[in-house]
N, C-alpha and C. Protein backbone atom coordinates (compact mmCIF):
# COMPACT_ATOMS: atom_id res chain seq x y z
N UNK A 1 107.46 161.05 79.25
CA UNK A 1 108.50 160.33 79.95
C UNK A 1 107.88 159.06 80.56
N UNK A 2 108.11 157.86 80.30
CA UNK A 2 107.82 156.56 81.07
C UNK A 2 107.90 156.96 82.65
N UNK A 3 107.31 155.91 83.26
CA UNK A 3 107.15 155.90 84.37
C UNK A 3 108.42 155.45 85.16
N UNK A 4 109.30 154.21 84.46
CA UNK A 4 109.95 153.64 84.40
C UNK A 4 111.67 154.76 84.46
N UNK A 5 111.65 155.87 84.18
CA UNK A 5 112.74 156.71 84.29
C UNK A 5 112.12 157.72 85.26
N UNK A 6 110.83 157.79 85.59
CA UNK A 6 110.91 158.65 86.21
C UNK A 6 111.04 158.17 87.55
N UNK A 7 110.79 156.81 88.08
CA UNK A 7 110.95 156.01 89.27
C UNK A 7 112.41 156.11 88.88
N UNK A 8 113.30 155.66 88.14
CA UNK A 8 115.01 155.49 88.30
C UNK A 8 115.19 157.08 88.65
N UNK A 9 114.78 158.39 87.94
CA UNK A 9 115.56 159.74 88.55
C UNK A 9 115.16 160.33 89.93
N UNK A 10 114.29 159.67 90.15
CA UNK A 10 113.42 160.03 92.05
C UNK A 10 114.60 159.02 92.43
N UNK A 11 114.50 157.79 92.24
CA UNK A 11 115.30 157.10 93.21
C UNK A 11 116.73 157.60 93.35
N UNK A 12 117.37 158.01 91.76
CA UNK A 12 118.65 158.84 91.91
C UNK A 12 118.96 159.67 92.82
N UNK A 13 117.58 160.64 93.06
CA UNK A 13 117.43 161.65 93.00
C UNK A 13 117.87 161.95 94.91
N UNK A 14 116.95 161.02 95.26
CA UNK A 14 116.96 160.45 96.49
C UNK A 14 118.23 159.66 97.40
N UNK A 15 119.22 158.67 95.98
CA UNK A 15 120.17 158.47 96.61
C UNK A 15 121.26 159.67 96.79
N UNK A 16 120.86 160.75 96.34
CA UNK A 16 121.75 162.13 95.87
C UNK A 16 121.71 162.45 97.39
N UNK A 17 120.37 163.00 97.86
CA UNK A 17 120.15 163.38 99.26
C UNK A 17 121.01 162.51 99.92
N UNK A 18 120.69 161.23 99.88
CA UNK A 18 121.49 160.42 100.91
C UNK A 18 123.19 160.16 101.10
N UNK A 19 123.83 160.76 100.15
CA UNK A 19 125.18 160.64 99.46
C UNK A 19 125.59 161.73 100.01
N UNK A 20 125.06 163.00 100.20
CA UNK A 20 125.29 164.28 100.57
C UNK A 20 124.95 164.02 102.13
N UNK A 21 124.25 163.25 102.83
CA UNK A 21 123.99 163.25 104.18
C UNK A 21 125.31 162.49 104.44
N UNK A 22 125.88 161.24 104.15
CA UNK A 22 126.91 160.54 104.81
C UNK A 22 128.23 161.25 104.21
N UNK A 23 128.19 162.16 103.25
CA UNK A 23 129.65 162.99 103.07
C UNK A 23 129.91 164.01 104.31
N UNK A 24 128.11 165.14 104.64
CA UNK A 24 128.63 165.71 105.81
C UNK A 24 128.92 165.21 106.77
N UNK A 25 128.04 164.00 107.22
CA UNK A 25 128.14 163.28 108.78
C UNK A 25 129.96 163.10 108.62
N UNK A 26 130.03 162.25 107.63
CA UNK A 26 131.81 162.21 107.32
C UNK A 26 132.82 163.38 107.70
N UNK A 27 132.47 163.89 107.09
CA UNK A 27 132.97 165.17 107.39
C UNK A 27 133.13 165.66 108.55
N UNK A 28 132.41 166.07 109.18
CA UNK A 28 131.64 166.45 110.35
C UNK A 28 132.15 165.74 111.66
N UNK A 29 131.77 164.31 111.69
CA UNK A 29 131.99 163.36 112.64
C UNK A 29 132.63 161.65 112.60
N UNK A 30 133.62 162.23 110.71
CA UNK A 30 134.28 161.06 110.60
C UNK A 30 132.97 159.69 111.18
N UNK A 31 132.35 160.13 111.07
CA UNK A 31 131.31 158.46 110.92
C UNK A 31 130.23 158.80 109.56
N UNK A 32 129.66 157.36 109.37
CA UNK A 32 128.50 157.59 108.39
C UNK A 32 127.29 156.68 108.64
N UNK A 33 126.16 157.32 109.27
CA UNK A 33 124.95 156.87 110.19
C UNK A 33 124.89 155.67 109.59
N UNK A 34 124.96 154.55 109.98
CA UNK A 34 124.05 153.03 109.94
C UNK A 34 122.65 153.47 109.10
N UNK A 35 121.74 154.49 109.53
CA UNK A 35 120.59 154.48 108.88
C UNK A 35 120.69 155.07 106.84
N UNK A 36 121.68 155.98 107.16
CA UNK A 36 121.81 156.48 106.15
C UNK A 36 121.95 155.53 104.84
N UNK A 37 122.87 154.06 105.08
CA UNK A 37 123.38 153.18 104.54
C UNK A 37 122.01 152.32 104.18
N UNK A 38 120.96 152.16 105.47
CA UNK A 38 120.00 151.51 105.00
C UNK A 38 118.70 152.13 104.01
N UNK A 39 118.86 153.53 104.49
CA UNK A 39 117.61 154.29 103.37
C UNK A 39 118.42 153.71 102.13
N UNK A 40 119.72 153.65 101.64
CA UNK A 40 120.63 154.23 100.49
C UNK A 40 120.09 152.77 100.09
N UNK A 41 120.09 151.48 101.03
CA UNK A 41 119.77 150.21 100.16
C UNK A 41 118.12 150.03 100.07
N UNK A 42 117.27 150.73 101.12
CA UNK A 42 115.83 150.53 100.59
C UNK A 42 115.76 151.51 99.01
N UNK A 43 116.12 153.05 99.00
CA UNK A 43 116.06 153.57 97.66
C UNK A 43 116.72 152.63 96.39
N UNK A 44 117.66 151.41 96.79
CA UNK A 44 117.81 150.31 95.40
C UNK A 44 117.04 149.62 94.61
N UNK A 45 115.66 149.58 95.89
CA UNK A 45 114.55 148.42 95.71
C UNK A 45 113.95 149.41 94.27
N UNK A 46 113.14 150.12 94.33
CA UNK A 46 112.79 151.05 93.49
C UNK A 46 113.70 151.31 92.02
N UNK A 47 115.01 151.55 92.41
CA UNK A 47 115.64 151.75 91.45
C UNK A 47 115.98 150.83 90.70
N UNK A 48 115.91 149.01 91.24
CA UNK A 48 116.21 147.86 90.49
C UNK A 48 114.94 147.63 89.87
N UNK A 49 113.33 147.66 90.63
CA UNK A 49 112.54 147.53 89.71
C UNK A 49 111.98 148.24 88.92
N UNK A 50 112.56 149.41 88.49
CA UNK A 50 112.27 149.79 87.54
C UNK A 50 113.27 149.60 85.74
N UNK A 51 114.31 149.04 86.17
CA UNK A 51 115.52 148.88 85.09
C UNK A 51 114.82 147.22 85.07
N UNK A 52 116.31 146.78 84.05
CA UNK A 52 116.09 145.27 84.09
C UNK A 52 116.07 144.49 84.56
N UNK A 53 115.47 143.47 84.80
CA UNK A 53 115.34 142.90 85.65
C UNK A 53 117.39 141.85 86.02
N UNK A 54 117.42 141.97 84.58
CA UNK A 54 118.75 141.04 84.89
C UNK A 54 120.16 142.18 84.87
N UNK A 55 119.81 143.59 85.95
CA UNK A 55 120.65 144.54 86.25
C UNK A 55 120.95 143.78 88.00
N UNK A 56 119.76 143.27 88.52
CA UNK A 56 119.45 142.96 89.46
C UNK A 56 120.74 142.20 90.24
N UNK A 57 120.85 140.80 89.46
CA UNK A 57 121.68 139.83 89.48
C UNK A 57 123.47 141.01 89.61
N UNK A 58 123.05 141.45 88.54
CA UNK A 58 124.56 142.05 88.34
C UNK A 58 124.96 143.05 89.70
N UNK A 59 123.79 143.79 90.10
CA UNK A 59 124.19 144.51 90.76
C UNK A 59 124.66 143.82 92.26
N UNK A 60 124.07 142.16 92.73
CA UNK A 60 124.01 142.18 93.61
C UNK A 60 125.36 141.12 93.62
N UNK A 61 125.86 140.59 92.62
CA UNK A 61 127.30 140.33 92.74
C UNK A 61 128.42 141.57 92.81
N UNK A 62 128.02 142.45 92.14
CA UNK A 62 129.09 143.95 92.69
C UNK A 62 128.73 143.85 94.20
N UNK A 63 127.86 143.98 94.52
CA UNK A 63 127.60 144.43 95.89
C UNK A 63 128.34 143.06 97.09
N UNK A 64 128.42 141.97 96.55
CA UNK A 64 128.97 140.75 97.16
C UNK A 64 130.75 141.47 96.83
N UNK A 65 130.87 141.28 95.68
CA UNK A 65 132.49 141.56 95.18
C UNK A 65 133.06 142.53 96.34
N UNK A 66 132.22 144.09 96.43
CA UNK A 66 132.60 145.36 96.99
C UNK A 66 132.75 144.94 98.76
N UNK A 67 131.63 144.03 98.71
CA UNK A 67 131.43 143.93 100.40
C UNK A 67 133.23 142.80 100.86
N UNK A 68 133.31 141.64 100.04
CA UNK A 68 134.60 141.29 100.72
C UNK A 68 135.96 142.18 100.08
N UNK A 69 136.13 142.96 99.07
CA UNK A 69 136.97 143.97 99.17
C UNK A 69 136.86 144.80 100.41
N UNK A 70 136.28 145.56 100.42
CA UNK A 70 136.24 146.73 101.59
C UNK A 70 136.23 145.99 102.78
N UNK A 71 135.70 144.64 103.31
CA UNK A 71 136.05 144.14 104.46
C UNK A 71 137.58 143.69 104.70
N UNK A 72 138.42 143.60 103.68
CA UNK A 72 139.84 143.59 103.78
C UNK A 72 140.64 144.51 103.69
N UNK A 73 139.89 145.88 103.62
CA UNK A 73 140.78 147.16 103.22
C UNK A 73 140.39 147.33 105.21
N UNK A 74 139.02 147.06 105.26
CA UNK A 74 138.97 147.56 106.76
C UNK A 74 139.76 146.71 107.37
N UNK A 75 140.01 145.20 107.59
CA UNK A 75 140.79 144.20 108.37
C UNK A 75 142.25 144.94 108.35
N UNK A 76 142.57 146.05 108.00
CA UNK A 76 143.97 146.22 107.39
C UNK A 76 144.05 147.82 108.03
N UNK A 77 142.87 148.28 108.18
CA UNK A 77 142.80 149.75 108.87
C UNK A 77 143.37 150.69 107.54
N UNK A 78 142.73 150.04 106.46
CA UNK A 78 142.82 151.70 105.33
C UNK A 78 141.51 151.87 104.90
N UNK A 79 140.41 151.60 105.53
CA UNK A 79 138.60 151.74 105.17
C UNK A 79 138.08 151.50 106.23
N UNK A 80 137.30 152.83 106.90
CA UNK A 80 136.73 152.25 108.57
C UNK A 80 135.06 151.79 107.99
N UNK A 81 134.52 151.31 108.61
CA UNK A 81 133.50 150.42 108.88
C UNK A 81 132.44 150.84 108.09
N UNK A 82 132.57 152.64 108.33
CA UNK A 82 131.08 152.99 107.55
C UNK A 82 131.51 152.75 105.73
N UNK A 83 132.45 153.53 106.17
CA UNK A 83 132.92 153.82 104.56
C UNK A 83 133.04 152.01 103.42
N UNK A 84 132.84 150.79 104.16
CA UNK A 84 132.97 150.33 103.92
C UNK A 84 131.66 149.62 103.54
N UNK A 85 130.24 150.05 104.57
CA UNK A 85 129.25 150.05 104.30
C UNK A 85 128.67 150.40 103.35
N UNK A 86 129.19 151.68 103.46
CA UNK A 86 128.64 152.82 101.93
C UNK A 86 128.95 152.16 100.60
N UNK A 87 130.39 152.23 100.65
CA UNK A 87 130.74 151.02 99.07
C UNK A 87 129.77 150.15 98.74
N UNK A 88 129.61 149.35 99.77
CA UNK A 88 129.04 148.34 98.93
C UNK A 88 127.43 148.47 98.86
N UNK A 89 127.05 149.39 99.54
CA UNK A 89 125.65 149.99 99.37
C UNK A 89 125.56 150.68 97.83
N UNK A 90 126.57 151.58 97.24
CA UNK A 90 126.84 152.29 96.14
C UNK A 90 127.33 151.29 94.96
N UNK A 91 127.74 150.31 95.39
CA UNK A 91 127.86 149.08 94.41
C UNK A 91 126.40 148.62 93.59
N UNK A 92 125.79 148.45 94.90
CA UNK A 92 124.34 147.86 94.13
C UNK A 92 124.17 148.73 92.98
N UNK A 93 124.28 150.06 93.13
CA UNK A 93 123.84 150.95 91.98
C UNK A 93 124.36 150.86 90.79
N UNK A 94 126.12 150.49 91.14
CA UNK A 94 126.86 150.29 90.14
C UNK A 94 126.82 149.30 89.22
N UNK A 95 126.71 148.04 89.91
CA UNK A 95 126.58 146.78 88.97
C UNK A 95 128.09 146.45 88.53
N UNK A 96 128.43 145.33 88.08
CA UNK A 96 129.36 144.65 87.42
C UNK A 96 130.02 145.63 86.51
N UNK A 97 128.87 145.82 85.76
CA UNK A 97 129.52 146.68 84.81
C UNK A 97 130.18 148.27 85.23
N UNK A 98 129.95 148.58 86.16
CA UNK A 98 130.32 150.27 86.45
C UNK A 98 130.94 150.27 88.02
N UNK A 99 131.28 148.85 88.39
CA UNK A 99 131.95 148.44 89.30
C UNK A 99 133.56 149.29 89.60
N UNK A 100 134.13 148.71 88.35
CA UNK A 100 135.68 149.35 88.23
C UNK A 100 135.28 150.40 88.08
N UNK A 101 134.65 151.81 87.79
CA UNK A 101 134.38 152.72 87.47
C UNK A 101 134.23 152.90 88.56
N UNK A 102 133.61 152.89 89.56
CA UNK A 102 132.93 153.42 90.99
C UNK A 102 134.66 153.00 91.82
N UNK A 103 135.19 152.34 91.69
CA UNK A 103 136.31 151.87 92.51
C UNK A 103 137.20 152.60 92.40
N UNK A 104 137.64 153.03 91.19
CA UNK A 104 138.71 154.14 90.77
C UNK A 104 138.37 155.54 90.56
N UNK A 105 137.22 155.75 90.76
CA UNK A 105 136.85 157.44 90.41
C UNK A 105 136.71 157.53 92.30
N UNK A 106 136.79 156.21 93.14
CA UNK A 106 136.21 156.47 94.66
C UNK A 106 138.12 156.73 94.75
N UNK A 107 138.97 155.64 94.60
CA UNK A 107 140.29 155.76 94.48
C UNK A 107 141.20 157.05 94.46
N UNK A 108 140.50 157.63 93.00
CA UNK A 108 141.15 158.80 92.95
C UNK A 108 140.61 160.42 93.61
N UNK A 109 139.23 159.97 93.88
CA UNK A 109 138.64 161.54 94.85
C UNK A 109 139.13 161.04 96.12
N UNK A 110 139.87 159.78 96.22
CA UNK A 110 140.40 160.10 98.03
C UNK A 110 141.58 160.44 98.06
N UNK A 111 142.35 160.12 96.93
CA UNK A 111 143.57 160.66 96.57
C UNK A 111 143.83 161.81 97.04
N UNK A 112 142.68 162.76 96.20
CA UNK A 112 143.08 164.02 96.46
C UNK A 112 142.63 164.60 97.76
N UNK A 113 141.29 164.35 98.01
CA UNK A 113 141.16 164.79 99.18
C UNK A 113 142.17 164.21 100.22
N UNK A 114 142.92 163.36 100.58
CA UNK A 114 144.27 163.13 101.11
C UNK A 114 145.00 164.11 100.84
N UNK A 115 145.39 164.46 99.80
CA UNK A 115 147.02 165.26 99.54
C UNK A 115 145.86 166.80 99.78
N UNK A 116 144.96 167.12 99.61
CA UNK A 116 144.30 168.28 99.85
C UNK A 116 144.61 168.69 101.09
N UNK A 117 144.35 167.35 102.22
CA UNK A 117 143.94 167.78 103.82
C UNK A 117 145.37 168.10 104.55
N UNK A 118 146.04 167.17 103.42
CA UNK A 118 147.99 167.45 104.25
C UNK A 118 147.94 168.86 103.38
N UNK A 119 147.81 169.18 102.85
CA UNK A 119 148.51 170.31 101.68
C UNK A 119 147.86 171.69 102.74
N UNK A 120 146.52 171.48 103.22
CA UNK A 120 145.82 172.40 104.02
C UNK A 120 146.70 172.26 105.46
N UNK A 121 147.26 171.32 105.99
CA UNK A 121 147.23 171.26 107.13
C UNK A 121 149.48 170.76 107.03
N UNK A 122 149.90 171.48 107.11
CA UNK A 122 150.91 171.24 106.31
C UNK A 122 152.10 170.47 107.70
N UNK A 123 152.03 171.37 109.00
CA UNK A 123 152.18 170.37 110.21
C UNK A 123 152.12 169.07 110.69
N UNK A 124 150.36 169.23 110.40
CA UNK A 124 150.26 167.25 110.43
C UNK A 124 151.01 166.37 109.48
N UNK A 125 151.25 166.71 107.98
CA UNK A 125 151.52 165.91 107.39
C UNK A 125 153.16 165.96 107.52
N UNK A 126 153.91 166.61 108.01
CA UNK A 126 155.54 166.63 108.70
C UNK A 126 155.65 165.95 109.72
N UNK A 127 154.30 165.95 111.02
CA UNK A 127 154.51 164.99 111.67
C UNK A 127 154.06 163.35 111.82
N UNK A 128 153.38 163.30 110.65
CA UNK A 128 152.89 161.77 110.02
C UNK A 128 154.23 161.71 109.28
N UNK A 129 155.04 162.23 108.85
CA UNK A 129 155.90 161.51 108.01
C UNK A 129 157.14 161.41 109.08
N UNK A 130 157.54 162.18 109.87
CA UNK A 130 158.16 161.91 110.87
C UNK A 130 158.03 160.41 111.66
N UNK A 131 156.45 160.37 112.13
CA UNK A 131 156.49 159.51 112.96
C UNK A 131 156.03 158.10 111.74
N UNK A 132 156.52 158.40 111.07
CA UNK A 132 156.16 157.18 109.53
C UNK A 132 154.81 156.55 109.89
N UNK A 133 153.97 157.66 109.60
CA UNK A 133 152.55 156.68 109.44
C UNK A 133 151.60 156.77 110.87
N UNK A 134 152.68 156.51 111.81
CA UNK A 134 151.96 155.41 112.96
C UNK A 134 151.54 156.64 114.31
N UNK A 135 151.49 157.74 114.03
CA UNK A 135 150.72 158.66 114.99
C UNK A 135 149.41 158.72 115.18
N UNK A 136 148.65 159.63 115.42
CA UNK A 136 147.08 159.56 115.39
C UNK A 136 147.08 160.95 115.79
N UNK A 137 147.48 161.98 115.01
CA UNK A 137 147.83 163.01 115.32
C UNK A 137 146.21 163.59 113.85
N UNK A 138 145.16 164.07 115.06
CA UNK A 138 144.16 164.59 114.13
C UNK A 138 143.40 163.06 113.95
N UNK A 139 142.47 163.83 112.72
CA UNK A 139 141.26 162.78 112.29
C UNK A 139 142.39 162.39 111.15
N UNK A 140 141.59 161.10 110.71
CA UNK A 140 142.07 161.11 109.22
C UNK A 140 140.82 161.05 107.95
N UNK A 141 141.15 160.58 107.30
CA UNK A 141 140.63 161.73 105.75
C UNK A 141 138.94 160.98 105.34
N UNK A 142 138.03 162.02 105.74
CA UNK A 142 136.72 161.62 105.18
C UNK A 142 136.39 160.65 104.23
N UNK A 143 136.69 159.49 103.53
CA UNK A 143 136.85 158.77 102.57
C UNK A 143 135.35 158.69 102.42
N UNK A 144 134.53 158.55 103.07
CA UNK A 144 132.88 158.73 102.68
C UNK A 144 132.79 159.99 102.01
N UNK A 145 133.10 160.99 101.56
CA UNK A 145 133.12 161.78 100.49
C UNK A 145 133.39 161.33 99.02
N UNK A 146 134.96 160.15 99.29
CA UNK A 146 135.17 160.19 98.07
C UNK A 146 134.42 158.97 97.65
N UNK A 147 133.71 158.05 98.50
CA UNK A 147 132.79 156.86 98.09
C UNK A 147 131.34 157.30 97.15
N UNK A 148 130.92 158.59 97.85
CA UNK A 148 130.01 159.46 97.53
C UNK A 148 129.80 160.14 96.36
N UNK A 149 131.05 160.60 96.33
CA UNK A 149 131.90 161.16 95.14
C UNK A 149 132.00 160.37 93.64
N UNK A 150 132.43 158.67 93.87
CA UNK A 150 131.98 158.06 92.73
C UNK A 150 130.67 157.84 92.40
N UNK A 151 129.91 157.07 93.82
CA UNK A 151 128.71 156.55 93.44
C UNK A 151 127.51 157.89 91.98
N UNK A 152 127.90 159.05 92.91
CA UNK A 152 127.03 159.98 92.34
C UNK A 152 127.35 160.32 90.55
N UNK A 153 128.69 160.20 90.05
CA UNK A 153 129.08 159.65 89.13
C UNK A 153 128.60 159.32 88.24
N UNK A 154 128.38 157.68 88.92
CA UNK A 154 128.20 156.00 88.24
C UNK A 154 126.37 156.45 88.16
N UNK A 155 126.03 156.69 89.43
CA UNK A 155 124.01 156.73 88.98
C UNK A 155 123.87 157.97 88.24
N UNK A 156 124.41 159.22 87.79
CA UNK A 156 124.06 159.74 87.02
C UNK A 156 124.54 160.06 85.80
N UNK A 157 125.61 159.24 85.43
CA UNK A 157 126.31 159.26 84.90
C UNK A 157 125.33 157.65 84.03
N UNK A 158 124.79 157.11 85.02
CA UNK A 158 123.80 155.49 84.21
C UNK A 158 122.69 156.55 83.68
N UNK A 159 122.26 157.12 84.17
CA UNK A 159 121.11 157.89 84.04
C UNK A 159 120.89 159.15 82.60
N UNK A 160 121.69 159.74 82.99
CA UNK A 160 121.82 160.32 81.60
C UNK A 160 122.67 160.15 80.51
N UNK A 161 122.95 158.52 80.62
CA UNK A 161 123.58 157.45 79.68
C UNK A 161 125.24 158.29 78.61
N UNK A 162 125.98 159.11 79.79
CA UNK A 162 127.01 159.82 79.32
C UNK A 162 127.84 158.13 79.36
N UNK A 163 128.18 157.44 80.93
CA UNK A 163 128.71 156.26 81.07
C UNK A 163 128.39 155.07 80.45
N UNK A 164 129.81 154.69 79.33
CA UNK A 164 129.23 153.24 78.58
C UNK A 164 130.31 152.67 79.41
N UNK A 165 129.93 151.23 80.10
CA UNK A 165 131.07 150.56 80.95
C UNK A 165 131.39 149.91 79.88
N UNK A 166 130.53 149.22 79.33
CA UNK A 166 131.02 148.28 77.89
C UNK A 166 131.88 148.88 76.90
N UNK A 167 131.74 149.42 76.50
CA UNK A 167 132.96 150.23 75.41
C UNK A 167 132.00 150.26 73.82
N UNK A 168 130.73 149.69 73.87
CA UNK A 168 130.19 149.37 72.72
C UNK A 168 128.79 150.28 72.35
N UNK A 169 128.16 150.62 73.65
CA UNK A 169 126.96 151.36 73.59
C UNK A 169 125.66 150.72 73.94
N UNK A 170 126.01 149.41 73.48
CA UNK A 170 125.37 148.63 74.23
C UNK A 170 124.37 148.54 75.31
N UNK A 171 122.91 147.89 75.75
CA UNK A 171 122.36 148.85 76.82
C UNK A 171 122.49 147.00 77.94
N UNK A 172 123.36 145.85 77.54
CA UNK A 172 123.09 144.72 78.15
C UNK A 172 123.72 144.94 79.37
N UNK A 173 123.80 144.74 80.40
CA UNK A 173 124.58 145.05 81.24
C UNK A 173 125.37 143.61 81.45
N UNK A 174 126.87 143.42 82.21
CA UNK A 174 127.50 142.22 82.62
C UNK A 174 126.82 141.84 83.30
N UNK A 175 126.83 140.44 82.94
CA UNK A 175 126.26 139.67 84.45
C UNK A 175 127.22 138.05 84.06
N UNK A 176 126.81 137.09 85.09
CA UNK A 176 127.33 135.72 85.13
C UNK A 176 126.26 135.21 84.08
N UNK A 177 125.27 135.26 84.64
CA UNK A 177 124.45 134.65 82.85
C UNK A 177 124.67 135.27 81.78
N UNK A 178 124.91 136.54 81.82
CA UNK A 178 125.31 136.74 80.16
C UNK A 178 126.68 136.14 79.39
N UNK A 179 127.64 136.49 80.16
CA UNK A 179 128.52 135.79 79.91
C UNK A 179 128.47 134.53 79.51
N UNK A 180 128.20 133.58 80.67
CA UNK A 180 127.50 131.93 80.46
C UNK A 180 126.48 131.56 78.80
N UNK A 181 126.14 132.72 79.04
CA UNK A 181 124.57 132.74 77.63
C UNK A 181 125.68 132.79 76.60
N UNK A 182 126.55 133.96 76.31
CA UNK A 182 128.01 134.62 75.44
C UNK A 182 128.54 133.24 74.97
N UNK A 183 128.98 132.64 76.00
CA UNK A 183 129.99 131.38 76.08
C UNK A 183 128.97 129.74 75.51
N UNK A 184 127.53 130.30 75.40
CA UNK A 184 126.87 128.85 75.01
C UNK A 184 127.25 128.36 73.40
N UNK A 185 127.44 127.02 72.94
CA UNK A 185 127.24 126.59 71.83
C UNK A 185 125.77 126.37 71.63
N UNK A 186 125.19 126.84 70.38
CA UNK A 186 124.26 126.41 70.23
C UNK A 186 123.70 125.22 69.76
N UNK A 187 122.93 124.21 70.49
CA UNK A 187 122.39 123.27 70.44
C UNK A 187 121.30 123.07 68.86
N UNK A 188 121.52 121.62 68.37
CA UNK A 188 120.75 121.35 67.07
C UNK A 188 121.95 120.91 66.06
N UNK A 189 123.17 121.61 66.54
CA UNK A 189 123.89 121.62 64.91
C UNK A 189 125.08 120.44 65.30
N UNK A 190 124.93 119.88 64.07
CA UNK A 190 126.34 118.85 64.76
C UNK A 190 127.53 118.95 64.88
């Protein structure tokens, strides 16, 4: 085994631990530690240099993209602060390419864990619909689970190469230079 996969499945391996720490804290205390978010972006360093180098680029425009999404889901009070951290911490991993993938597999595990927590708790959700929305009756719904929930996904799902974002098999990942490179005429010919 290269050295090179075995630094990407430690670092996986590692963001796994850390994915499982901010689901319980979530859980637990509806927050997700500040530190937790920063181990999750020092374990990237490792995990970017060991892939390509031009995963790098890609990953750190997902991580730009994810960070002003989730700062407008929070400006709006449907993503609190951590959970918004976490995204775009779990972005880096994702990259451009496994971006939409991490967004809608995070989308749909909050889904359910939503209709799960009313379905368990069948009171609260009669008196949230009563008072349309605007009570504060209870916590509301761990969404750092379901952020957790994709990321773990998208990195092992990169890892044991089940996930093609491309549709082709392909191992290039999206980026703005590839595209740009995609889109060049080649020079010499008239």
């Amino acid at each position: 085994m290269p050295v090179t996969d075995i630094v990407r499945d430690s670092a996986g391996g590692a963001a796994t631990l850390l994915l499982i720490w901010a689901s319980v804290s979530d859980v637990r205390a509806r927050r997700i530690p500040n530190l937790c978010v920063l181990a999750l972006l020092l374990v990237f360093i490792p995990w970017a240099m060991a892939g390509d180098t031009s995963r790098v680029v890609s990953a750190l425009e997902a991580a730009a993209i994810a960070l002003a999404a989730t700062f407008l889901l929070y400006l709006f009070k449907v993503f609190g602060a951590g959970d918004s951290k976490l995204f775009t911490a779990c972005a880096l991993f994702a990259g451009l390419g496994y971006l939409p993938f991490l967004a809608l597999v995070t989308v749909l595990s909050g889904g359910v864990i939503a209709l799960a927590s009313l379905a368990l708790r069948p009171q609260r959700a009669f008196v949230m619909f009563t008072m349309r929305g605007k009570g504060d009756y209870g916590r509301g719904v761990p969404y750092g689970v379901a952020v957790a929930l994709g990321a773990l996904i998208v990195i092992w799902g990169n890892l044991g190469g089940f996930l093609d974002p491309y549709g082709y098999g392909g191992p290039t990942p999206v980026t703005s230079h590839s595209i740009s490179k995609a889109l060049s005429i080649p020079r010499g010919r008239p």
